[in-house]
Protein backbone atom coordinates (compact mmCIF):
# COMPACT_ATOMS: atom_id res chain seq x y z
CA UNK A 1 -20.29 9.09 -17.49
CA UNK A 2 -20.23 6.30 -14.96
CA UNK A 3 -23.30 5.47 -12.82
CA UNK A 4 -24.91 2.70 -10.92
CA UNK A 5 -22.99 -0.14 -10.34
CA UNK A 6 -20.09 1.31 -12.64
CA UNK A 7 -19.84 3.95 -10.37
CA UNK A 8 -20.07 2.01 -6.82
CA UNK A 9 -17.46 -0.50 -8.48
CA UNK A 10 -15.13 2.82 -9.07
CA UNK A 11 -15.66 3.79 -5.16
CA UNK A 12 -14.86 0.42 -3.81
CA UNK A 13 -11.35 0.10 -5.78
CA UNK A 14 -10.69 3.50 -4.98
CA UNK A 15 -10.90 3.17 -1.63
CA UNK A 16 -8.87 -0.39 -2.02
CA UNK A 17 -5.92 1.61 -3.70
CA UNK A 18 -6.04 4.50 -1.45
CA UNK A 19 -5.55 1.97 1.50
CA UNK A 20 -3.08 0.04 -0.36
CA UNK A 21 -1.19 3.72 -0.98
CA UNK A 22 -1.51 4.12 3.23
CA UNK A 23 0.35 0.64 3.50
CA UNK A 24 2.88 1.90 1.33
CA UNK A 25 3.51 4.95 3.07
CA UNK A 26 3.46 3.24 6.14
CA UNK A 27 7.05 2.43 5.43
CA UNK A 28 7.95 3.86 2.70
CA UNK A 29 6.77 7.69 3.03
CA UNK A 30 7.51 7.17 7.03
CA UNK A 31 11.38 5.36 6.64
CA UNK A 32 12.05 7.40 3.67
CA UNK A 33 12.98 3.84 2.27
CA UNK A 34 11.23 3.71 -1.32
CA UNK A 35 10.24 0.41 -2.21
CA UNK A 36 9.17 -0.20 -6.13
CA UNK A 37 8.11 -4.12 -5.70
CA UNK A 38 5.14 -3.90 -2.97
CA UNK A 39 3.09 -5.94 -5.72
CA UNK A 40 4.60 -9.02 -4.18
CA UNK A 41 2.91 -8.34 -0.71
CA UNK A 42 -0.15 -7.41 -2.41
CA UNK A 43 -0.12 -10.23 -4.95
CA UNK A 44 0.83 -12.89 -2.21
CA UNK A 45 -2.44 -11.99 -0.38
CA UNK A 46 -4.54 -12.55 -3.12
CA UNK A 47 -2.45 -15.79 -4.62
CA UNK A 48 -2.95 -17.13 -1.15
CA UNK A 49 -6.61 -16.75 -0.21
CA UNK A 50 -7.51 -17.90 -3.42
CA UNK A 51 -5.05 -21.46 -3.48
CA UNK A 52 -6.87 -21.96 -0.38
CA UNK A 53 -9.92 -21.53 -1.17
CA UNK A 54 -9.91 -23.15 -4.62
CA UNK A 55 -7.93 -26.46 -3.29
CA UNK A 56 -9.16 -26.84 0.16
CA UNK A 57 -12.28 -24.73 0.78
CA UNK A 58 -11.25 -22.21 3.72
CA UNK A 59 -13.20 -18.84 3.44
CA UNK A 60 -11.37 -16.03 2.46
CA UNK A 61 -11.61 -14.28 5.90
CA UNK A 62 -8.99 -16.69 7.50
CA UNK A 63 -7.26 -17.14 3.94
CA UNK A 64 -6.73 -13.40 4.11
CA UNK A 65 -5.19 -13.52 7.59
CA UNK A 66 -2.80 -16.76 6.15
CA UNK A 67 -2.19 -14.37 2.92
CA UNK A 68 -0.66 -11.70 5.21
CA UNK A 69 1.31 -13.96 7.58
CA UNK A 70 2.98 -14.90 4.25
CA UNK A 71 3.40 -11.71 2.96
CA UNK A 72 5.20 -10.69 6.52
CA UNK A 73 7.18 -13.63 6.04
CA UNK A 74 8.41 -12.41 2.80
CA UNK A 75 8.80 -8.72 3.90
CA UNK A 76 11.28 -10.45 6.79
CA UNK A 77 13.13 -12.05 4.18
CA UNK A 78 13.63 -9.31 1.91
CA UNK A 79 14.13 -6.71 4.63
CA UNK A 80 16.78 -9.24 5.76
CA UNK A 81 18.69 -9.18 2.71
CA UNK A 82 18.59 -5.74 1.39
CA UNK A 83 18.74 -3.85 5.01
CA UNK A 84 21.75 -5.97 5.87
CA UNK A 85 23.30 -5.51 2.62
CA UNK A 86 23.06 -1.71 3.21
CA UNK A 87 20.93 -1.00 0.11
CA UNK A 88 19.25 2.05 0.34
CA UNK A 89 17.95 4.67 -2.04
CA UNK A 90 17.42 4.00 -5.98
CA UNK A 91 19.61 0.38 -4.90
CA UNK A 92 16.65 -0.59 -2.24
CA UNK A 93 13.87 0.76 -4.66
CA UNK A 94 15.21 -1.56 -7.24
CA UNK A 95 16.06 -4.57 -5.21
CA UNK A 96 12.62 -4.50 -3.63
CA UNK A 97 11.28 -4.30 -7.31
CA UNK A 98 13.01 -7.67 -8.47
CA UNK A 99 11.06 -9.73 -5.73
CA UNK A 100 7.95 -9.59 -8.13
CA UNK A 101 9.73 -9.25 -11.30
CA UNK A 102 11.05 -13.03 -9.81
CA UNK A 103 7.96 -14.76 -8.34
CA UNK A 104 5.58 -13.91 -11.44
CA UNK A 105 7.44 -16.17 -13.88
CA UNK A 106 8.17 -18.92 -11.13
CA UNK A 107 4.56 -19.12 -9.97
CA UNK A 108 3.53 -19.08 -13.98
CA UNK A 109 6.01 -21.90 -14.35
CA UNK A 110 4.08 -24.11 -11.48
CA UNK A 111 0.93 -23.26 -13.51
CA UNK A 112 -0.36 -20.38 -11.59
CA UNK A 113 -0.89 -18.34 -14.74
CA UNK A 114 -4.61 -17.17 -13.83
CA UNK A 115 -6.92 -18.77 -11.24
CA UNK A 116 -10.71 -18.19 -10.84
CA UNK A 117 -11.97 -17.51 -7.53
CA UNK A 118 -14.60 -20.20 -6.53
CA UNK A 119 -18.38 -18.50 -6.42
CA UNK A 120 -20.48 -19.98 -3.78
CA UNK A 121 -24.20 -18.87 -3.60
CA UNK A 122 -24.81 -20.79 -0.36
CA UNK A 123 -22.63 -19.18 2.06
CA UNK A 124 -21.59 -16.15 -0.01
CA UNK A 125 -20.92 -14.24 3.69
CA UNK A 126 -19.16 -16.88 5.12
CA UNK A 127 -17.15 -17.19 1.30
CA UNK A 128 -17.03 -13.73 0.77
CA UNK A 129 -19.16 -14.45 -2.59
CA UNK A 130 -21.97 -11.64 -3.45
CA UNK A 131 -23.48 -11.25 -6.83
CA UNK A 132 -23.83 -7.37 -5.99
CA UNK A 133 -20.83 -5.05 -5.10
CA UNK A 134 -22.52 -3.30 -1.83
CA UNK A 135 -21.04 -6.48 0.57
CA UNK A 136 -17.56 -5.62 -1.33
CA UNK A 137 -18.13 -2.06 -0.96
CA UNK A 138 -18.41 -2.06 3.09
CA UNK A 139 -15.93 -4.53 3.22
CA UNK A 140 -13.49 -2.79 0.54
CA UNK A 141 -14.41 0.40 3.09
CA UNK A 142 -13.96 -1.42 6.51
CA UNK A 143 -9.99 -2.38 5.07
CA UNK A 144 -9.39 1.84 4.05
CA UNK A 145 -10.65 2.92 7.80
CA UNK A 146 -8.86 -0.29 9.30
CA UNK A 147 -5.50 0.92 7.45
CA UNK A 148 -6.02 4.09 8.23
CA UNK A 149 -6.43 3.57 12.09
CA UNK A 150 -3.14 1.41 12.01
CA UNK A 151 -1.14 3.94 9.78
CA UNK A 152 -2.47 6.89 12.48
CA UNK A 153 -1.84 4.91 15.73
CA UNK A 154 1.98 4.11 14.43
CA UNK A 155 2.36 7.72 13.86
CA UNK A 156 1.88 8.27 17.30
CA UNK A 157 3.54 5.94 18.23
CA UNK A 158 7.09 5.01 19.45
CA UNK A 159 8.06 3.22 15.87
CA UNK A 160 6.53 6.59 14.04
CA UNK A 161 9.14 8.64 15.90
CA UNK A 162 12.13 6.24 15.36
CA UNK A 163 11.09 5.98 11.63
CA UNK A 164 11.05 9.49 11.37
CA UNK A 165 13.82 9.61 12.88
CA UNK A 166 15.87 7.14 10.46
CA UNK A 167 14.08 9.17 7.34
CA UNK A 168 15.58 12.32 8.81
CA UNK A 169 19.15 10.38 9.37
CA UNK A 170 19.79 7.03 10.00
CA UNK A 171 23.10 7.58 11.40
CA UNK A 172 22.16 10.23 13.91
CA UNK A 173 19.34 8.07 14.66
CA UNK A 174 21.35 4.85 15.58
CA UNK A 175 24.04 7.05 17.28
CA UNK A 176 21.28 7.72 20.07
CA UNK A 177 20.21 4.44 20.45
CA UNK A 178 17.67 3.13 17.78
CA UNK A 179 17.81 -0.01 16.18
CA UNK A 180 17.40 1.15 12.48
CA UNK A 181 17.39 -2.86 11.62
CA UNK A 182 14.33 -3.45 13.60
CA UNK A 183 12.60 -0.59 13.48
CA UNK A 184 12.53 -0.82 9.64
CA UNK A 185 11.51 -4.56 10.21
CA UNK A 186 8.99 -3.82 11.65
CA UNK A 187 7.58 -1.25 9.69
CA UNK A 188 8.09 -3.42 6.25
CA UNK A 189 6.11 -6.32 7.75
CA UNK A 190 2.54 -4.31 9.10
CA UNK A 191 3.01 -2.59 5.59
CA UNK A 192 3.07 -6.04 3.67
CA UNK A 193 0.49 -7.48 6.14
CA UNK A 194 -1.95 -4.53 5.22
CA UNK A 195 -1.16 -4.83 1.53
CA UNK A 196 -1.62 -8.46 1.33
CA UNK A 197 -5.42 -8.52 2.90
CA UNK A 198 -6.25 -5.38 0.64
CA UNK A 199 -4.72 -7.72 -2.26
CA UNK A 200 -7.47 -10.45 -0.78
CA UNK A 201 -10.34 -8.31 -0.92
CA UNK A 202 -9.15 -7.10 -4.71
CA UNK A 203 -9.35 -10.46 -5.76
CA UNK A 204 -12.35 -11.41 -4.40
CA UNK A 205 -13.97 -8.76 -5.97
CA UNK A 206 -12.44 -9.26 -9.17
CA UNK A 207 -13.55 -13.00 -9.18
CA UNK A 208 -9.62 -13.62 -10.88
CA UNK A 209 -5.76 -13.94 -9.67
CA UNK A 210 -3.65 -12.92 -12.91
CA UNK A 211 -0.23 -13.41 -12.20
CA UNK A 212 1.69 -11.66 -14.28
CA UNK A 213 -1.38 -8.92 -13.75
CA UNK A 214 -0.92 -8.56 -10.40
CA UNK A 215 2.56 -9.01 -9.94
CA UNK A 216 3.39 -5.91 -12.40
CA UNK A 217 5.24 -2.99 -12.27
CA UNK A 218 1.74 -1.04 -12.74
CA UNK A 219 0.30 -2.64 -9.37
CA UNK A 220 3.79 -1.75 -7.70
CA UNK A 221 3.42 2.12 -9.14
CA UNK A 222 0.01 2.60 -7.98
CA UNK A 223 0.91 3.17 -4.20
CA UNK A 224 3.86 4.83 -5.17
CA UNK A 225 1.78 7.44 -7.56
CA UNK A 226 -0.72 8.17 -5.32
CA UNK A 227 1.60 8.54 -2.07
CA UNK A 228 3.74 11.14 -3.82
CA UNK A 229 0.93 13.05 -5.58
CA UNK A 230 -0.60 13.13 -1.80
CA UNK A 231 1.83 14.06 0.40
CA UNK A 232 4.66 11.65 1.08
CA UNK A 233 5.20 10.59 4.64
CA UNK A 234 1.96 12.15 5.62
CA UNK A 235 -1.18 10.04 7.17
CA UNK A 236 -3.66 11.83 4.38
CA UNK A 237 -1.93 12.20 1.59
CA UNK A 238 -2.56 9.09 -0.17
CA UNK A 239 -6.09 9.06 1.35
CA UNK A 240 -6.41 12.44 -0.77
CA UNK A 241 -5.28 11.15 -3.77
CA UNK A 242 -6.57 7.57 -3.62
CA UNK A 243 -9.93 9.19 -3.47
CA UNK A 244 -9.45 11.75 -5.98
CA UNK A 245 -6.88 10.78 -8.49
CA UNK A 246 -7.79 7.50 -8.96
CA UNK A 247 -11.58 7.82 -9.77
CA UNK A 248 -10.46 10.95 -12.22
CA UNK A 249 -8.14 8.77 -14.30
CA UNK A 250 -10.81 5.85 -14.27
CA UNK A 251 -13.61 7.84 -15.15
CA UNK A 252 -10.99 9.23 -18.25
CA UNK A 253 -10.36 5.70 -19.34
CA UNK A 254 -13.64 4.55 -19.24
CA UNK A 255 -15.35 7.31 -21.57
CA UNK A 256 -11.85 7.89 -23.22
CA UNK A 257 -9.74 4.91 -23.28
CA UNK A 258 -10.97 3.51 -27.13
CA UNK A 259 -9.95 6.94 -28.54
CA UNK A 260 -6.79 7.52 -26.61
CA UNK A 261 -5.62 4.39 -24.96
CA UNK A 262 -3.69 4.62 -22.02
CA UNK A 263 -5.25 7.77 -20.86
CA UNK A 264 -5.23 7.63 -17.29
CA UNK A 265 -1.51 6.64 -17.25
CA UNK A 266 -1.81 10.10 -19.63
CA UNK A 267 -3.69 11.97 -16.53
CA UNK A 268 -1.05 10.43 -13.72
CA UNK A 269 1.77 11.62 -15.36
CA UNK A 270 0.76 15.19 -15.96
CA UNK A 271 -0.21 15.48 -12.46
CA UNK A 272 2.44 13.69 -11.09
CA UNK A 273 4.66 16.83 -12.97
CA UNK A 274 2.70 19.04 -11.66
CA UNK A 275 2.30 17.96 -8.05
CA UNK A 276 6.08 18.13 -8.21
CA UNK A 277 6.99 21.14 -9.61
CA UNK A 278 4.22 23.45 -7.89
CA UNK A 279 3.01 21.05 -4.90
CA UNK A 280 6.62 19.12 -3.91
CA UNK A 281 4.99 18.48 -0.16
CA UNK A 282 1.93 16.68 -1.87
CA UNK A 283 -2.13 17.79 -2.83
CA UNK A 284 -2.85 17.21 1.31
CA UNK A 285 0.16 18.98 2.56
CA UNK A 286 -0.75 22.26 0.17
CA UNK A 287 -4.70 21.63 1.11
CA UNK A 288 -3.82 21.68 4.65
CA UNK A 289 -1.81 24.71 4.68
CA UNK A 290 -4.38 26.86 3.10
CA UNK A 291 -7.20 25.57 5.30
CA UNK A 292 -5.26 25.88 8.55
CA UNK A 293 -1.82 27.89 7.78
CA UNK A 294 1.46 26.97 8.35
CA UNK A 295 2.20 27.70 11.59
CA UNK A 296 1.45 24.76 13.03
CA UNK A 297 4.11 21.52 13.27
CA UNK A 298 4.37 19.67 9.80
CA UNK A 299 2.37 16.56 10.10
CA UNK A 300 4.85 13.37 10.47
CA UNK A 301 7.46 15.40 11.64
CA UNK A 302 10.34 14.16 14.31
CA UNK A 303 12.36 17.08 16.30
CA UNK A 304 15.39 16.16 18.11
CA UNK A 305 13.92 16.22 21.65
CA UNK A 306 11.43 14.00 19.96
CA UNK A 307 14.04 11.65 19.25
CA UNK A 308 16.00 11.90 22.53
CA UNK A 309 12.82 11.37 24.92
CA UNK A 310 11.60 8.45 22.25
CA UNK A 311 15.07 7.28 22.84
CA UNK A 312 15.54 7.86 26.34
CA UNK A 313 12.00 5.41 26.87
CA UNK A 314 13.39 2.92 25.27
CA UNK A 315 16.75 2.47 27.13
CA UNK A 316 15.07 2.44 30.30
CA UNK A 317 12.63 -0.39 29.11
């Protein structure tokens, strides 16, 4: 059973992953574009902030900000390549997943194999250094509800129609005006800028950067799990099962894991079957229609007067 700090420590990297699954649906759930490789936004983050503050001293709050700017840069190069190459499906979800796959050996290569993040007792706000985990539980909770608020306001908004729109089709969607290219753009790049200052806050609470640890396929398939179990393409859904799943399979591994090792990859699996044979909308989509019915308009979703007055706006801007 896990209490006291065991059990705050569970809450505060369940509420990192579930925000780190929101990123991830941010453009993957809303483009319909699946991407297996988002470790390399995440892991940028944290490989950033902590070169910086290791070799020259600047806090983690600005070396977060400098981790994301690099992670967007990234997500514009790789958007660059694989969008214009015309990848899409399994061929994009693979691509994506070879960005990681690349930049753990490299980095291991310039001896970046593990690096300690720097404890400092005398500033430990301005160095986001605590001894305790309630400081890294607010801020691990401030990231979810900041993620959260950007995932709902591009829902609303004119680039969650248009990605809707190119999930739905991307042909039909170009054909009345939308630029597919930069819509997806932009969507990749506040997806990798998210990831990377959740990847910040993961190190810093971990006190380590493991390269070839956080630059895994595991780290890539987190989001990925706990978007699909939730509710694809939904704003809750990995919320849901951030909060639920998560904790459930750590809690399994901690009292289990010596007897059956591996079990919460075990516990994912079976409930990733099950989510998609008897749930295939997701744990928040079946949740929400029992609560509330299904007569109202599926959350996310883009009808074609949607598209045409979205469209329409934007021709006349």
């Amino acid at each position: 059973m896990v209490t006291g700090q065991g059990l705050l420590r569970l809450v505060l990297l369940a509420f990192i992953w579930s925000g780190y699954a929101a990123a991830w649906n941010l453009f993957s759930g809303f483009s319909g574009y699946i991407s297996f490789g988002h470790a390399v936004f995440f892991g940028l983050g944290g490989f950033t902030s902590t070169v910086l503050l290791a070799d020259y001293g600047v806090t983690p709050w600005i070396g977060m900000i400098a981790g994301a700017l690099v992670a967007v840069a990234a997500a514009i190069v790789i958007g660059l390549v694989t969008f214009r190459a015309g990848l899409s499906g399994i061929y994009f979800a693979l691509s994506v997943l070879a960005f990681p796959l690349i930049l753990a050996p490299v980095l291991v290569w310039l001896g970046y194999i593990e690096l300690s993040v720097p404890f400092n007792n005398d500033q430990p706000y301005y160095y986001m250094s605590f001894r305790g985990l309630f400081e890294y539980y607010y801020i691990a909770l401030g990231m979810l509800l900041f993620t959260m608020a950007v995932c709902w306001k591009v829902q609303r908004s004119r680039l969650g129609f248009y990605l809707q729109a190119i999930k739905s089709s991307e042909e039909a969607a170009e054909s009345l005006g939308v630029s597919a290219m930069r819509y997806k753009l932009y969507a990749l790049s506040l997806s990798a800028f998210l990831s990377a200052m959740l990847g910040t806050v993961y190190t810093q609470v971990n006190y380590i950067f493991a390269t070839q640890g956080i630059f895994s396929v595991h780290v890539s398939a987190e989001p990925v799990i706990l978007a699909v179990a939730g509710g694809l393409g939904t704003l809750y859904g990995p919320l849901v099962a951030g909060l639920t799943l998560f904790p459930l399979a750590e809690m399994l591994r901690s009292s289990y894991g010596s007897v059956i090792p591996g079990i919460h990859n075990i516990i994912y699996g079976i409930v990733l079957i099950v989510v998609i044979i008897y749930f295939p909308d997701g744990l928040y989509a079946s949740l929400r229609q029992r609560i509330i019915g299904d007569a109202d308009k599926p959350e996310g979703s883009t009808t074609s007067s949607d598209m045409k007055s979205s469209t329409s706006t934007e021709r006349s801007d």
